[in-house]
Protein backbone atom coordinates (compact mmCIF):
# COMPACT_ATOMS: atom_id res chain seq x y z
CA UNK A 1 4.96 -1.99 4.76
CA UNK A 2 7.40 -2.04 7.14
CA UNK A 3 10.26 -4.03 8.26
CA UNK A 4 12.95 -4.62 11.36
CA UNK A 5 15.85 -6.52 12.62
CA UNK A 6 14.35 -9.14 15.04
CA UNK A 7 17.37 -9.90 17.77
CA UNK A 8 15.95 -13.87 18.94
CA UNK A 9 16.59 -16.89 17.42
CA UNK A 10 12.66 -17.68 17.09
CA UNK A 11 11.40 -15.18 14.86
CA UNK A 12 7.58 -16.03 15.01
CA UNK A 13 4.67 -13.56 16.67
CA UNK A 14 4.35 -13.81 20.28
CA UNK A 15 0.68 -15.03 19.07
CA UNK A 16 -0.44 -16.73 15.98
CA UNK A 17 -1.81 -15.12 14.41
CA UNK A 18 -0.25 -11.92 14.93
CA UNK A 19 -2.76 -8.93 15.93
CA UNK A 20 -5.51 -7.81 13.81
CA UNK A 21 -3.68 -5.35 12.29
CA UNK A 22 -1.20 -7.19 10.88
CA UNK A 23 -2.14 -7.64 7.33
CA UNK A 24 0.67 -10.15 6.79
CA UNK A 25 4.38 -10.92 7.23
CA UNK A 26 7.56 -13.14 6.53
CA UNK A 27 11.14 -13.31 7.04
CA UNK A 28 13.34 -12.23 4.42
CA UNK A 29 16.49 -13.49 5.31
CA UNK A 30 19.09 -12.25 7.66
CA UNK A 31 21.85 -9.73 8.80
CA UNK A 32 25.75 -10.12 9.52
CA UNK A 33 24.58 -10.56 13.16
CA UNK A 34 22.02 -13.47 12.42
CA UNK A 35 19.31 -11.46 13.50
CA UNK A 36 16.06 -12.21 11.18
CA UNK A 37 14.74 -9.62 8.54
CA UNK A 38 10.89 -9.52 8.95
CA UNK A 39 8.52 -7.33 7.00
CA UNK A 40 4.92 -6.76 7.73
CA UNK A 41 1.97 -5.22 6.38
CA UNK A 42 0.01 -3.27 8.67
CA UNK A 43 -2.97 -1.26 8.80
CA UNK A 44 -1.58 1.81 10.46
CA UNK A 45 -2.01 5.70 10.22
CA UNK A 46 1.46 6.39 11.16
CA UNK A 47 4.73 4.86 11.45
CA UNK A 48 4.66 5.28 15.56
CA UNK A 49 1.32 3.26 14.99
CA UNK A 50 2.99 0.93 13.01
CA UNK A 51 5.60 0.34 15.58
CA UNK A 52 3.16 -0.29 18.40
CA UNK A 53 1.13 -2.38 16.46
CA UNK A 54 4.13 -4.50 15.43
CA UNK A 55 5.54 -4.39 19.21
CA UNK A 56 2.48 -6.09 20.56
CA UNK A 57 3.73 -9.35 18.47
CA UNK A 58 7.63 -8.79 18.35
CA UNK A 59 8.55 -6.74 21.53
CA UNK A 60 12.44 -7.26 20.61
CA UNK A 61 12.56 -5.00 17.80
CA UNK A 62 15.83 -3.62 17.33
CA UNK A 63 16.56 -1.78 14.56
CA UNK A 64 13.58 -0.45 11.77
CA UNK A 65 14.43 -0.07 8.49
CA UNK A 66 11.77 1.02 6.39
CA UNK A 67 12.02 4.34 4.04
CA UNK A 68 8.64 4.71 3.42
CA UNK A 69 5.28 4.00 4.32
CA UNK A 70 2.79 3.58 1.77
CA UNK A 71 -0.74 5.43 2.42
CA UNK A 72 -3.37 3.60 1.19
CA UNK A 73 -6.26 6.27 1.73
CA UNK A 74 -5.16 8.20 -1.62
CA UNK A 75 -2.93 10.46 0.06
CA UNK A 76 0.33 11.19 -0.12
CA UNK A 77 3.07 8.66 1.32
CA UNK A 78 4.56 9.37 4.11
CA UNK A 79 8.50 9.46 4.32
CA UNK A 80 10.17 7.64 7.26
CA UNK A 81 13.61 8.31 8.49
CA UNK A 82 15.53 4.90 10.13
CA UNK A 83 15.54 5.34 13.40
């Protein structure tokens, strides 16, 4: 799971439905700035993969602020620092 700060007033995918590898997403509210909250599933081996994945649909990321990514192969999670 991963979420971000998305900067435009229309917070849908550039295509519905987003890419393949989006597993699913919604808005969960929004920041002091009024930019929207999303989160996101994705099926990702990485959190760089992650972020191109979610690019591809939401190009204006700004700001990612997941903490973790959860590995769903078994193996241990992988810790993300905000960037």
């Amino acid at each position: 799971m991963i979420s971000w700060y998305q900067p435009t007033q229309d917070f849908r995918p550039l295509s519905f439905p987003p890419n393949k590898n989006i597993l699913g997403w919604w808005k969960t509210g929004e920041n002091t700035s009024n930019e929207s909250t999303l989160v996101a599933i994705v099926n990702a081996v990485s959190f760089k993969d992650a972020e191109k994945i979610i690019r591809k649909d939401w190009p204006e990321v700004t700001n990612w602020m997941i903490e973790r990514i959860n590995n769903f192969n078994g193996n241990n999670d992988e810790t993300i620092q905000k960037i």
